[in-house]
PDB file of N, CA and C in Angstrom:
ATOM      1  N   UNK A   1       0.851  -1.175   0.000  1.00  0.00           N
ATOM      2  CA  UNK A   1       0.000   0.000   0.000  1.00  0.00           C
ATOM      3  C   UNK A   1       0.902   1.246   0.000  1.00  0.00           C
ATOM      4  N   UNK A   2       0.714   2.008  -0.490  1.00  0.00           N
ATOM      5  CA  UNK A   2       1.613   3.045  -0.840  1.00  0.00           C
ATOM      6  C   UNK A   2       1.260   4.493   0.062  1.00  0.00           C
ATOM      7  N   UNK A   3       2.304   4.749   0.586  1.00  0.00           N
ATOM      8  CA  UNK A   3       2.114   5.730   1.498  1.00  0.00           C
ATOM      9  C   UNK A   3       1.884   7.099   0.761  1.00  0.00           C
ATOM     10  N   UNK A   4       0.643   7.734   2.065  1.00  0.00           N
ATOM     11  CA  UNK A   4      -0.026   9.126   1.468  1.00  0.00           C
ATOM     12  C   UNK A   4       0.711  10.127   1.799  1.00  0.00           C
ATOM     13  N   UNK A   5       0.588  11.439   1.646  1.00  0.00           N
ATOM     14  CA  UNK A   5       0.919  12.597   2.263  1.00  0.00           C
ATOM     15  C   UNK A   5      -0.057  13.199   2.909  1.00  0.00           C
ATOM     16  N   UNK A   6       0.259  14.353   3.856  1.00  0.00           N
ATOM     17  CA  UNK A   6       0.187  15.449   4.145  1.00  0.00           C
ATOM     18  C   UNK A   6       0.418  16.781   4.166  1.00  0.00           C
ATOM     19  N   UNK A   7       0.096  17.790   3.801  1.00  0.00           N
ATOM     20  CA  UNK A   7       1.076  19.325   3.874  1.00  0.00           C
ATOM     21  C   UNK A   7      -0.102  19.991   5.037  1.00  0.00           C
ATOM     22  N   UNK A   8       0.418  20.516   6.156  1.00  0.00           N
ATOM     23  CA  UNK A   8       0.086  21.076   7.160  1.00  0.00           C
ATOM     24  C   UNK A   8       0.547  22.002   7.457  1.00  0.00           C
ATOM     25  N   UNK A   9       0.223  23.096   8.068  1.00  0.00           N
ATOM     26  CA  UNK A   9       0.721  24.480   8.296  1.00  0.00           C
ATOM     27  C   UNK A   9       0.967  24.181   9.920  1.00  0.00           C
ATOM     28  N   UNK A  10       2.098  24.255  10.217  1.00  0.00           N
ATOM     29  CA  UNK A  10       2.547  23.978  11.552  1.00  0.00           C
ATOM     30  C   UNK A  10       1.322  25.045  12.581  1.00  0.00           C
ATOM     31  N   UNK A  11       0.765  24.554  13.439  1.00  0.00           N
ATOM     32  CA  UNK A  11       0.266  25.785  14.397  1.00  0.00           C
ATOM     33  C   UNK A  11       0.894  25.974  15.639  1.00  0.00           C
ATOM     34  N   UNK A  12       0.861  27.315  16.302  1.00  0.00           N
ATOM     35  CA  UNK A  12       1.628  27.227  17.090  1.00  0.00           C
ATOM     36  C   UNK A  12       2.831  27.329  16.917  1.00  0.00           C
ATOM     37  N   UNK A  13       3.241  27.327  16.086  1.00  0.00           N
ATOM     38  CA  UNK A  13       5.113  26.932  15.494  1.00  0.00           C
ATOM     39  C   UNK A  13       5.666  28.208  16.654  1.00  0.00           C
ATOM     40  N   UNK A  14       6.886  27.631  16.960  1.00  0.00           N
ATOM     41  CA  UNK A  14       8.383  28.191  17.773  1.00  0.00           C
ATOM     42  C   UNK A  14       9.298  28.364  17.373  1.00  0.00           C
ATOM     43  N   UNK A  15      10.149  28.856  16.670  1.00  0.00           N
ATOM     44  CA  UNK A  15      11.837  28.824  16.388  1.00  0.00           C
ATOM     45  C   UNK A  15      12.699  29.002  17.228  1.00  0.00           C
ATOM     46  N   UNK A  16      13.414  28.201  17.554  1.00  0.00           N
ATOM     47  CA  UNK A  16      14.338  28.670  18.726  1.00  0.00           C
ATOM     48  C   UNK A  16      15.582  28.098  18.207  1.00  0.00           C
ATOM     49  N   UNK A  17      16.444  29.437  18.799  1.00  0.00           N
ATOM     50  CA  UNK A  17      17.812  29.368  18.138  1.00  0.00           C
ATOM     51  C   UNK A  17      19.266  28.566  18.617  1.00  0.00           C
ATOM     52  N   UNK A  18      18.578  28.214  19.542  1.00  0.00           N
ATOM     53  CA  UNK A  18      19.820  27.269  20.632  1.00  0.00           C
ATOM     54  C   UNK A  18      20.460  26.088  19.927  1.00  0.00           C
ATOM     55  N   UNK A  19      21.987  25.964  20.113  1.00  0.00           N
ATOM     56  CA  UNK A  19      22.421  24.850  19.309  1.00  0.00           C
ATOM     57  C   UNK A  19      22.136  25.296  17.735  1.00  0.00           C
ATOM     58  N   UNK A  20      22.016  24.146  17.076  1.00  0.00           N
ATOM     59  CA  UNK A  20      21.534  23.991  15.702  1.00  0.00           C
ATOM     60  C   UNK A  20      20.027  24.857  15.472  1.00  0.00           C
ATOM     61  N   UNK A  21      19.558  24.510  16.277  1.00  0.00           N
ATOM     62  CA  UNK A  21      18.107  25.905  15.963  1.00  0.00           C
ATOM     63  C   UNK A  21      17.187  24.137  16.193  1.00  0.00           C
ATOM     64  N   UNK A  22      15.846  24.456  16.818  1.00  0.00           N
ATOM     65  CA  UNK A  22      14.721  23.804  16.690  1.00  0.00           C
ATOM     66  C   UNK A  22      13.283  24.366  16.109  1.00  0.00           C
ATOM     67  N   UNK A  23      12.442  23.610  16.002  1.00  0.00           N
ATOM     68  CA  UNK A  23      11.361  23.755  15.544  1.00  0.00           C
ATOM     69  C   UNK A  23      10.495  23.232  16.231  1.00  0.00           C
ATOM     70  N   UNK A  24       9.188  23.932  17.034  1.00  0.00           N
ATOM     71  CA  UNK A  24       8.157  22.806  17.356  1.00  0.00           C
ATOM     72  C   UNK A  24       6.463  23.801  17.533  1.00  0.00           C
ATOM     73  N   UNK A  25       5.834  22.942  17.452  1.00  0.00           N
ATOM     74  CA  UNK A  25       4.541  23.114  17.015  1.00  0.00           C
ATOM     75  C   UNK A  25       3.631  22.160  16.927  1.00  0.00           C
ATOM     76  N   UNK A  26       2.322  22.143  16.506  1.00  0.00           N
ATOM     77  CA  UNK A  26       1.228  21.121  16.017  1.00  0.00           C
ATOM     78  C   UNK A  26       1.555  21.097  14.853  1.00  0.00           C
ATOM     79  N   UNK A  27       1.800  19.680  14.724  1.00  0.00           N
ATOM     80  CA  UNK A  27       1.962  19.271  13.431  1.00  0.00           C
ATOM     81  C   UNK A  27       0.933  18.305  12.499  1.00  0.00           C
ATOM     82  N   UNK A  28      -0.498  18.287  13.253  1.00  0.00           N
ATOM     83  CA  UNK A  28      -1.955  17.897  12.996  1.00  0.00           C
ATOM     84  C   UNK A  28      -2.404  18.020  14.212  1.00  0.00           C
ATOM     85  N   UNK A  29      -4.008  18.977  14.308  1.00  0.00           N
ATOM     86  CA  UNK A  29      -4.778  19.394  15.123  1.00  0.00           C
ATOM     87  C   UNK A  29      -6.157  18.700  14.693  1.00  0.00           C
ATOM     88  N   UNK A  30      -6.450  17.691  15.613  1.00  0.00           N
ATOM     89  CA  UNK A  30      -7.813  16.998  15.577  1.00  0.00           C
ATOM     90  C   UNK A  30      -9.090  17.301  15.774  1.00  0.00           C
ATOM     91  N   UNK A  31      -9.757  16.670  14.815  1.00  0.00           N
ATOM     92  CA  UNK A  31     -10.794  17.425  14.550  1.00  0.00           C
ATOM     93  C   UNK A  31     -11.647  18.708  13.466  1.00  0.00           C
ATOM     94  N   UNK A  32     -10.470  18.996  12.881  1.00  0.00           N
ATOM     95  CA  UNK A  32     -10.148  20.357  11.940  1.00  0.00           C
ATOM     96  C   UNK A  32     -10.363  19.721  10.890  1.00  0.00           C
ATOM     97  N   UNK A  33     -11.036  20.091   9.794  1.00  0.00           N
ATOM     98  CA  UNK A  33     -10.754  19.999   8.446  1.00  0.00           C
ATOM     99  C   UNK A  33      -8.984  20.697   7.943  1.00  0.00           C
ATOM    100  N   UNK A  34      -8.445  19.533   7.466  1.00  0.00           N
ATOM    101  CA  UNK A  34      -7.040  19.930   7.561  1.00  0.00           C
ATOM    102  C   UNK A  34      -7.175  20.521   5.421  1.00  0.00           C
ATOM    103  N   UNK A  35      -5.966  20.884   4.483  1.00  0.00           N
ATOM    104  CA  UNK A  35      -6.243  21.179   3.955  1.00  0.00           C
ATOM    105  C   UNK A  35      -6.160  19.953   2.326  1.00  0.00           C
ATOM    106  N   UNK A  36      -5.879  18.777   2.734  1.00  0.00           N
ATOM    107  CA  UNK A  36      -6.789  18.069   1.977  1.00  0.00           C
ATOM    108  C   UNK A  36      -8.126  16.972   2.395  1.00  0.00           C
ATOM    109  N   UNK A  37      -8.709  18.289   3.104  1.00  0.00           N
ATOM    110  CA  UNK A  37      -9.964  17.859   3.467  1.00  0.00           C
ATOM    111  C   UNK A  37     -10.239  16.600   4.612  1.00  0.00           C
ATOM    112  N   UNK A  38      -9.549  16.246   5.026  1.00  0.00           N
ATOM    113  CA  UNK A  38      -9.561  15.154   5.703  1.00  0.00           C
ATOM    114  C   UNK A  38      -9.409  15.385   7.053  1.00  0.00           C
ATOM    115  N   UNK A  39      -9.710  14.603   8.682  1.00  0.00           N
ATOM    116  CA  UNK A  39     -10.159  15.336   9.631  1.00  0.00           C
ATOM    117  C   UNK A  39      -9.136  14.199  10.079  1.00  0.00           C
ATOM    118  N   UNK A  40      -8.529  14.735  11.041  1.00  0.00           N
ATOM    119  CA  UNK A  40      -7.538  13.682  11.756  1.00  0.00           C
ATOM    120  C   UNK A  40      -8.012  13.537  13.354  1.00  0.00           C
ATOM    121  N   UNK A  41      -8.299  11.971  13.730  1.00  0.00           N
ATOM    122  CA  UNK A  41      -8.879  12.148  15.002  1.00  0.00           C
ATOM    123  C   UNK A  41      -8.022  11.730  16.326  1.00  0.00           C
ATOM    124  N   UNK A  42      -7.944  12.362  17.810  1.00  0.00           N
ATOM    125  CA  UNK A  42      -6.991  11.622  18.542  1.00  0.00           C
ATOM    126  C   UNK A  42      -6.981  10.500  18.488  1.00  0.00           C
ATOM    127  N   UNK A  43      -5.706  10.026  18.905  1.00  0.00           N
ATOM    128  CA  UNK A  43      -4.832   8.622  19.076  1.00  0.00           C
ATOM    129  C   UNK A  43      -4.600   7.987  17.367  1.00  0.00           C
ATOM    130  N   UNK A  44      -4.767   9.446  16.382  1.00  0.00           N
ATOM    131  CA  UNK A  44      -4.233   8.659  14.871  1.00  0.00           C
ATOM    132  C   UNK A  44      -2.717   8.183  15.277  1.00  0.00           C
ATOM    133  N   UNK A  45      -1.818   9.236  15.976  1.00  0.00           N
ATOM    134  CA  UNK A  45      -0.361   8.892  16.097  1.00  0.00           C
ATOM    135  C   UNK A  45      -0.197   7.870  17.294  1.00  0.00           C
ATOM    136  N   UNK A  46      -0.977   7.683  17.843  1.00  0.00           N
ATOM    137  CA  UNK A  46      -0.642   6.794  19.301  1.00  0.00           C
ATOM    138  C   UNK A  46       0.509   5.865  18.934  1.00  0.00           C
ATOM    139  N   UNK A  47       0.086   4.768  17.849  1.00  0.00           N
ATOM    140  CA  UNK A  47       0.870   3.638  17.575  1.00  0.00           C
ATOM    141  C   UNK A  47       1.994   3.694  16.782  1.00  0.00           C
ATOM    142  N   UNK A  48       2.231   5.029  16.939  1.00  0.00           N
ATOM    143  CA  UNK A  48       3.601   4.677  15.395  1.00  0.00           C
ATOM    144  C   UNK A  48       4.373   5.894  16.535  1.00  0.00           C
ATOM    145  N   UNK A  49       4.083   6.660  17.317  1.00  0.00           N
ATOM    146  CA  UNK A  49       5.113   7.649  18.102  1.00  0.00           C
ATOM    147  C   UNK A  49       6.113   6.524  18.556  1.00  0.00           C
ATOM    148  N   UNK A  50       6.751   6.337  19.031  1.00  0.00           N
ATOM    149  CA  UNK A  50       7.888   5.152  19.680  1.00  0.00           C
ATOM    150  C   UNK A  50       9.090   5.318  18.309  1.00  0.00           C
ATOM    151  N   UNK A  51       8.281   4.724  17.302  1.00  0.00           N
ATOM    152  CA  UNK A  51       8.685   4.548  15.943  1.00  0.00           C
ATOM    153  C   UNK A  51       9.232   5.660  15.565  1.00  0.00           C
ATOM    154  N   UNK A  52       8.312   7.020  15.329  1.00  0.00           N
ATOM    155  CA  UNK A  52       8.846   8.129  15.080  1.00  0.00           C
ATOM    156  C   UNK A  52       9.812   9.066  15.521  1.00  0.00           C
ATOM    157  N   UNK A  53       9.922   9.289  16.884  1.00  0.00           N
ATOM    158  CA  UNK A  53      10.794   9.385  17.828  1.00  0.00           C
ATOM    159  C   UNK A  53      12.416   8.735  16.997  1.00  0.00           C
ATOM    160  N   UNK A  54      12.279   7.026  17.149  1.00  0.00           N
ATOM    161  CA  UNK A  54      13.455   6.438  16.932  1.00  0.00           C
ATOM    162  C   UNK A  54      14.128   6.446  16.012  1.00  0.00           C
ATOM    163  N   UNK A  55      13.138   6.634  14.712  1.00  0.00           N
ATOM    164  CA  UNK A  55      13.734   6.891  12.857  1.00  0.00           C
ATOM    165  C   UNK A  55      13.567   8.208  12.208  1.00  0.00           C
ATOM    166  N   UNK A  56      12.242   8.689  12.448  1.00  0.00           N
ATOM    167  CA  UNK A  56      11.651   9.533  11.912  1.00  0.00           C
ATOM    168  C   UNK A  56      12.600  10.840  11.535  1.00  0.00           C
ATOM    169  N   UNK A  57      12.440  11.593  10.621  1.00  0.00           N
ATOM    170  CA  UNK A  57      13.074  12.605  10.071  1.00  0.00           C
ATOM    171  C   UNK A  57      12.571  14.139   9.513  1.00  0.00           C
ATOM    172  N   UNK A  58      12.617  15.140   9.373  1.00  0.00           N
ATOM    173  CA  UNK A  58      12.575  15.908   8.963  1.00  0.00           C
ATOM    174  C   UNK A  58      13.396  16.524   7.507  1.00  0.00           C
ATOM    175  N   UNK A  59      12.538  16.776   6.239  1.00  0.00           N
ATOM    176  CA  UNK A  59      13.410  16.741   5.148  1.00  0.00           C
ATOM    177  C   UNK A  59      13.047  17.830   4.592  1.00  0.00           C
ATOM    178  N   UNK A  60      13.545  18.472   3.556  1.00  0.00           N
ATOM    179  CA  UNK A  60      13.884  19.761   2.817  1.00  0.00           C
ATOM    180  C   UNK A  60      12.668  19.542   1.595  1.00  0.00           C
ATOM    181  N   UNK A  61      12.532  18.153   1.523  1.00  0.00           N
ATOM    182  CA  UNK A  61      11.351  17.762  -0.064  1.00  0.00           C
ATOM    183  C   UNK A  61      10.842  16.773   0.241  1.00  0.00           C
ATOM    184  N   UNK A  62       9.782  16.366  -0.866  1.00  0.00           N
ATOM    185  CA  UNK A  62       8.962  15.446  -0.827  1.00  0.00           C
ATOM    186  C   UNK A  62       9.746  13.953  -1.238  1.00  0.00           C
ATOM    187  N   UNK A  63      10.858  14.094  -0.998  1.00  0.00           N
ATOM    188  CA  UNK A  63      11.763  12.825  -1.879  1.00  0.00           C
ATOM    189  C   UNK A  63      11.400  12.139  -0.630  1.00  0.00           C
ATOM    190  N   UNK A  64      11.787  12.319   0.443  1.00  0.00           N
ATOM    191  CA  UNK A  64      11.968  12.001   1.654  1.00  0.00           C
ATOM    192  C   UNK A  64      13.215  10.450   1.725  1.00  0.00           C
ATOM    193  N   UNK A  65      13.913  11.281   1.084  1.00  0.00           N
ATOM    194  CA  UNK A  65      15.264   9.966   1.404  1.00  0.00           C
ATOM    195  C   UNK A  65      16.192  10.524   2.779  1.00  0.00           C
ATOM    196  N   UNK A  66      16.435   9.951   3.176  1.00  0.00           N
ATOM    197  CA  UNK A  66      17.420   9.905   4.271  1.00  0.00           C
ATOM    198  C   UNK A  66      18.082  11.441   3.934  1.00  0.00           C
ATOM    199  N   UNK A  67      18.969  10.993   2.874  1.00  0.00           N
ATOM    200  CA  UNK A  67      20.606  11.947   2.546  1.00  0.00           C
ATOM    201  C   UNK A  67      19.612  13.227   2.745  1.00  0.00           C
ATOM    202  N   UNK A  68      18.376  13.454   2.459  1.00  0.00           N
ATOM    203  CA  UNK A  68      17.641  14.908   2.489  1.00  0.00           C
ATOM    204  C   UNK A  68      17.297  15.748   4.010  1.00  0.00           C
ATOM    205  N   UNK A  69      17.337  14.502   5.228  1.00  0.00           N
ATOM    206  CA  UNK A  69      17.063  15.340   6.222  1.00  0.00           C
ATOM    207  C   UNK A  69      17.708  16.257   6.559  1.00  0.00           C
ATOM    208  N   UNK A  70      16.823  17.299   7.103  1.00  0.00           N
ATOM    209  CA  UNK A  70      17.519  18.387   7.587  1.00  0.00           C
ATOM    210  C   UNK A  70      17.099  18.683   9.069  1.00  0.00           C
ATOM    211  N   UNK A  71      16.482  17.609   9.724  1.00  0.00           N
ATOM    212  CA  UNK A  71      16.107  17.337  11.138  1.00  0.00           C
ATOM    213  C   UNK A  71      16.070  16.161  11.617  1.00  0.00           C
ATOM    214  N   UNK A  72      15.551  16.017  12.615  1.00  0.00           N
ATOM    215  CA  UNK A  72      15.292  14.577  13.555  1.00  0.00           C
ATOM    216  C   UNK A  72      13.973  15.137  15.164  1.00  0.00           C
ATOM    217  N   UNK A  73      13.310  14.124  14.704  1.00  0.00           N
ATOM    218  CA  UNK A  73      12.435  14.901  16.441  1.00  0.00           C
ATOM    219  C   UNK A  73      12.708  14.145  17.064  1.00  0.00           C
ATOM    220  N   UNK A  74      12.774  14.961  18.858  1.00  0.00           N
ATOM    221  CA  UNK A  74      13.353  14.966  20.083  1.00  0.00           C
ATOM    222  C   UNK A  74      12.364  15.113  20.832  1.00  0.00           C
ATOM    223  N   UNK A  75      11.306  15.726  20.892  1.00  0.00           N
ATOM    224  CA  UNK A  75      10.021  15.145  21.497  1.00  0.00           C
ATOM    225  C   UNK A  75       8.972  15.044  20.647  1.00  0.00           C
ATOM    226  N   UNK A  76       7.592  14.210  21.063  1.00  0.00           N
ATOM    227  CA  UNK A  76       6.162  13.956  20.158  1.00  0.00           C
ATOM    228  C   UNK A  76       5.448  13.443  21.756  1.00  0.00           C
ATOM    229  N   UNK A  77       4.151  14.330  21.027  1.00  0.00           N
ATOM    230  CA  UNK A  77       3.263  13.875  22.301  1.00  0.00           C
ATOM    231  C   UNK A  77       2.027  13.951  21.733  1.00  0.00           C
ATOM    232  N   UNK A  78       0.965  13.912  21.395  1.00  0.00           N
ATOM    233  CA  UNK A  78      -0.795  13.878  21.546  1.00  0.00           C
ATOM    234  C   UNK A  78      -1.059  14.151  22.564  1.00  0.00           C
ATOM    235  N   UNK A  79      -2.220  15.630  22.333  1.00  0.00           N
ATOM    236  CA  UNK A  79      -2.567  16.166  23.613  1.00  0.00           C
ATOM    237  C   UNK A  79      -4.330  15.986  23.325  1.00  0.00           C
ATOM    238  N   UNK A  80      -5.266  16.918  23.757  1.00  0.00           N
ATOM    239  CA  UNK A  80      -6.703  16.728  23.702  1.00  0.00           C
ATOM    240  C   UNK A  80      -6.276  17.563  21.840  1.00  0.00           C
ATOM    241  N   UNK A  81      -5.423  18.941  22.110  1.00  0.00           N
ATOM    242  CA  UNK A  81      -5.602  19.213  20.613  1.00  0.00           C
ATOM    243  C   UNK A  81      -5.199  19.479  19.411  1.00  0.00           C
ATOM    244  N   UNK A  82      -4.332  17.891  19.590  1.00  0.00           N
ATOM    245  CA  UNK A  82      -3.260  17.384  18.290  1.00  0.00           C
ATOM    246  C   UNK A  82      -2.139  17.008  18.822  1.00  0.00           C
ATOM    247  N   UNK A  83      -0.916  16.636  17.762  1.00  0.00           N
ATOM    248  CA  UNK A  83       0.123  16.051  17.483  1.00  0.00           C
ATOM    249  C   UNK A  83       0.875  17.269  17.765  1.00  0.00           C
ATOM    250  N   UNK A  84       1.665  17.550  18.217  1.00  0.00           N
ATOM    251  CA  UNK A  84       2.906  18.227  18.806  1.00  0.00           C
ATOM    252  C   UNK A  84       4.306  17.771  18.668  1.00  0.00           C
ATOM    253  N   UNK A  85       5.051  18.277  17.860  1.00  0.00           N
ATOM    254  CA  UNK A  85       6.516  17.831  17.793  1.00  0.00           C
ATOM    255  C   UNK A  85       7.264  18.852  18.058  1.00  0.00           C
ATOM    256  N   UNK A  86       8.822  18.536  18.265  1.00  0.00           N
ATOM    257  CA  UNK A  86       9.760  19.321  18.681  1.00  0.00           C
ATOM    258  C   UNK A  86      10.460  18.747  17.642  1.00  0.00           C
ATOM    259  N   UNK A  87      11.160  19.069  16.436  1.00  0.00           N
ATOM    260  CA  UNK A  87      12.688  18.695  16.356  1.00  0.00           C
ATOM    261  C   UNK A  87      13.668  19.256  15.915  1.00  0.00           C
ATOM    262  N   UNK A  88      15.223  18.783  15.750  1.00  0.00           N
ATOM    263  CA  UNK A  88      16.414  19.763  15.808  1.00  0.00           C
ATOM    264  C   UNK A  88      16.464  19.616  14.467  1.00  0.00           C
ATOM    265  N   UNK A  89      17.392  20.977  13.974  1.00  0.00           N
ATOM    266  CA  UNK A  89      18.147  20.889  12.946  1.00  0.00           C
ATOM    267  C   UNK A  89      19.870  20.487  12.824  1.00  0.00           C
ATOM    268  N   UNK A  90      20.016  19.800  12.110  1.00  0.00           N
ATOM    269  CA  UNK A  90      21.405  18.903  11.898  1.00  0.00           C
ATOM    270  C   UNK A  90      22.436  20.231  11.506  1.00  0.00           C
ATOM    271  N   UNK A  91      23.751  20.028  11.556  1.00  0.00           N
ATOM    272  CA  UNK A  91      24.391  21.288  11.284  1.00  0.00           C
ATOM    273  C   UNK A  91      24.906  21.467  10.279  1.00  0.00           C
ATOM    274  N   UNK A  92      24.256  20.823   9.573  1.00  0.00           N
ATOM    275  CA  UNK A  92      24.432  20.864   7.866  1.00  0.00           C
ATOM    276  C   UNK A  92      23.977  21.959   6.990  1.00  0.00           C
ATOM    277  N   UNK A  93      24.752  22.556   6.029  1.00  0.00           N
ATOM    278  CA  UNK A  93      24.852  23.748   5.343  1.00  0.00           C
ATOM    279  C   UNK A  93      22.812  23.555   4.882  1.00  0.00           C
ATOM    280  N   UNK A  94      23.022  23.024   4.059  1.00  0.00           N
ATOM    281  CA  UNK A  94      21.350  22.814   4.163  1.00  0.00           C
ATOM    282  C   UNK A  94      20.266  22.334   5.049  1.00  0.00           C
ATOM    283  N   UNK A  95      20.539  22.056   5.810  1.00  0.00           N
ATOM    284  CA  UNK A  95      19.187  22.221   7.242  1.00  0.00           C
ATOM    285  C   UNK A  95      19.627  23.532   7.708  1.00  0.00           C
ATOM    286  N   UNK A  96      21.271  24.103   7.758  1.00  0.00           N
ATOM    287  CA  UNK A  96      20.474  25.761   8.355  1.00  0.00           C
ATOM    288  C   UNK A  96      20.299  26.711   7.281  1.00  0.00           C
ATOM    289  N   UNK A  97      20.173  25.919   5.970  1.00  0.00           N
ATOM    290  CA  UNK A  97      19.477  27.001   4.947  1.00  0.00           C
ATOM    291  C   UNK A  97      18.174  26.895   5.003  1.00  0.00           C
ATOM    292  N   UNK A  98      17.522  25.944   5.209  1.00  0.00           N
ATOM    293  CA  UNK A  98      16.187  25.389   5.619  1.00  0.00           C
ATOM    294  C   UNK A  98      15.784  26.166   6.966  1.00  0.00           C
ATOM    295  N   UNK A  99      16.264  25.912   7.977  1.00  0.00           N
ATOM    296  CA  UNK A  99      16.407  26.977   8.979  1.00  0.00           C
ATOM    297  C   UNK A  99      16.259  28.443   8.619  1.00  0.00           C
ATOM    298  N   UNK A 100      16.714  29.029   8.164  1.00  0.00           N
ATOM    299  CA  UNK A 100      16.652  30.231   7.536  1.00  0.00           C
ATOM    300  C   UNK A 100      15.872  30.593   7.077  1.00  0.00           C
ATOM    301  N   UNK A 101      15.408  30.195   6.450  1.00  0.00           N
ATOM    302  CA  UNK A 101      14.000  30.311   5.631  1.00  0.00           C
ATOM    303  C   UNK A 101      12.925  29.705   6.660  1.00  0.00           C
ATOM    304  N   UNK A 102      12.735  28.528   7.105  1.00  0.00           N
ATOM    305  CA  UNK A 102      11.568  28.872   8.268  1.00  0.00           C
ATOM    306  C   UNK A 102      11.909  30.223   8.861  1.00  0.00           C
ATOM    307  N   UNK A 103      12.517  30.768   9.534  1.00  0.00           N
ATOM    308  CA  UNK A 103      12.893  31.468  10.773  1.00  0.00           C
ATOM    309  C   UNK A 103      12.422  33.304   9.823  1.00  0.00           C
ATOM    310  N   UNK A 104      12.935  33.411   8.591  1.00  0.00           N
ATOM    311  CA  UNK A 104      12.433  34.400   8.037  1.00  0.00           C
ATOM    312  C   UNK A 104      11.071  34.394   7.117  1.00  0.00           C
ATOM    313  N   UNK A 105      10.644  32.871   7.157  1.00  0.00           N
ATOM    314  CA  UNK A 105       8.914  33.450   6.525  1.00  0.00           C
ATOM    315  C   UNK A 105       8.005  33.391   7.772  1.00  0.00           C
ATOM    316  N   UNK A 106       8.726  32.798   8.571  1.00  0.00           N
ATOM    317  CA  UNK A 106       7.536  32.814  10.413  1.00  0.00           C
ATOM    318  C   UNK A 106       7.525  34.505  10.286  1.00  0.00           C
ATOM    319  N   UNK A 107       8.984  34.864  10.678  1.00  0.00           N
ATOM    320  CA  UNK A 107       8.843  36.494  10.547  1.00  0.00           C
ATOM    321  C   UNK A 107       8.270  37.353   9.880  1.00  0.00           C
ATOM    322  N   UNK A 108       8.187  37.082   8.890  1.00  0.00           N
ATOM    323  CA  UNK A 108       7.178  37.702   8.067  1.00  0.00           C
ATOM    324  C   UNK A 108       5.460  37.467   7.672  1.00  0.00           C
ATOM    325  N   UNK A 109       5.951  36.232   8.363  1.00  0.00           N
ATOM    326  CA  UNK A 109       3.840  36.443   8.734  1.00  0.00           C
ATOM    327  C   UNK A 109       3.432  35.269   7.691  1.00  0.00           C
ATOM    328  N   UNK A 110       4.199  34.454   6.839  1.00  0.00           N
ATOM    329  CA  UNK A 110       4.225  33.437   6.093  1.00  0.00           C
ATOM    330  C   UNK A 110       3.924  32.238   6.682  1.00  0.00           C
ATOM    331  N   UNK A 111       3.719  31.067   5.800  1.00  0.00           N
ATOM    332  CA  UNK A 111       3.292  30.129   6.669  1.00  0.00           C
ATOM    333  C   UNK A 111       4.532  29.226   6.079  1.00  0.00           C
ATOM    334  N   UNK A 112       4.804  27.941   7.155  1.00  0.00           N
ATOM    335  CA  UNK A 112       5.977  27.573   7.164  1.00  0.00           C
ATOM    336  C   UNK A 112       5.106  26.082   7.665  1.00  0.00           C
ATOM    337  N   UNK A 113       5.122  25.060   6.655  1.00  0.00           N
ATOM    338  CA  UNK A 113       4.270  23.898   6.687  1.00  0.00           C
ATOM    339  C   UNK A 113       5.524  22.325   6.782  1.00  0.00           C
ATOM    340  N   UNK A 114       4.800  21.572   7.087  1.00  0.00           N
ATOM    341  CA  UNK A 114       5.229  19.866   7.600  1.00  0.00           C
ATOM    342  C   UNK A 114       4.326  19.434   6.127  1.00  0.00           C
ATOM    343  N   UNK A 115       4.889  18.154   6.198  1.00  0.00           N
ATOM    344  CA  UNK A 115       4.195  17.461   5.400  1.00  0.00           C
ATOM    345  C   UNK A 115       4.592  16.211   6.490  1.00  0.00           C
ATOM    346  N   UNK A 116       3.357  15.071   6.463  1.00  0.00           N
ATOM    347  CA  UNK A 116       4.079  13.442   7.225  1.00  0.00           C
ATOM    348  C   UNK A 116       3.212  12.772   6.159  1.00  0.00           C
ATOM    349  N   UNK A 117       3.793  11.532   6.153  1.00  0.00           N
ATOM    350  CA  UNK A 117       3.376  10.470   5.451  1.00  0.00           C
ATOM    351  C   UNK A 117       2.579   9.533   6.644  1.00  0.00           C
ATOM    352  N   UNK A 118       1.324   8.606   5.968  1.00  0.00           N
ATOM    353  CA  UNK A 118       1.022   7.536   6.632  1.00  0.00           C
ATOM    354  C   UNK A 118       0.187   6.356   5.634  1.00  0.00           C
ATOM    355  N   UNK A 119      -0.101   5.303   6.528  1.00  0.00           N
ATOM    356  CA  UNK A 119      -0.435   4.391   5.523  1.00  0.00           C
ATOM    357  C   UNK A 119      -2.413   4.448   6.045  1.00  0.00           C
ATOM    358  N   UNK A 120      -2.935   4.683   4.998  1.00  0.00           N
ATOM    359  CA  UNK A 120      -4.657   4.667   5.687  1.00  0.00           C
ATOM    360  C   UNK A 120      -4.973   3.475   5.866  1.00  0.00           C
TER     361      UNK A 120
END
């Protein structure tokens, strides 16, 4: 079965500059018509957080190969309203160009989006 996407507009999003720089925010809010229409309900992530935590990645494109991350998350939790992640950026010339560009379209009032994959 071939895995779907997502593109989500982080809510809540943080930039913080410590170390390599992090990122964290809702990264799906339940209940919401998200923007391909589809409503994500608590405990969608329950069973795969452990997983995500241990492999999971943050990438620059939709390739989503390894050599592309430009993060890793360091915390994930489900609360009553959504998926919440934290993760770092690697200190690689391209995750803090990626960095950069989150950090100056947040500033400017832009939206600065996740995409995750899952299997329905």
């Amino acid at each position: 079965m071939p895995i779907e996407r997502k593109l989500i507009d982080l809510k809540d999003l943080k930039m913080l500059d410590t170390g390599n720089g992090s990122v964290e925010g809702y990264r799906s809010v339940f209940g919401e018509i998200d923007e391909g229409g589809d409503i994500v309900g608590k405990g969608a992530f329950a069973d795969c957080m452990n997983e995500y935590l241990a492999s999971g990645f943050s990438a620059h494109s939709h390739d989503w190969k390894f050599t592309e991350a430009v993060g890793y998350p360091v915390e994930a939790r489900e609360d009553d309203y959504g998926w919440w992640v934290k993760s770092e950026f690697h200190s690689t010339g391209t995750a803090q160009d990626a960095r950069t560009i989150a950090s100056e379209r947040k500033a400017a009032g832009k939206q600065v989006g996740f995409s995750f994959g899952y299997l329905p």
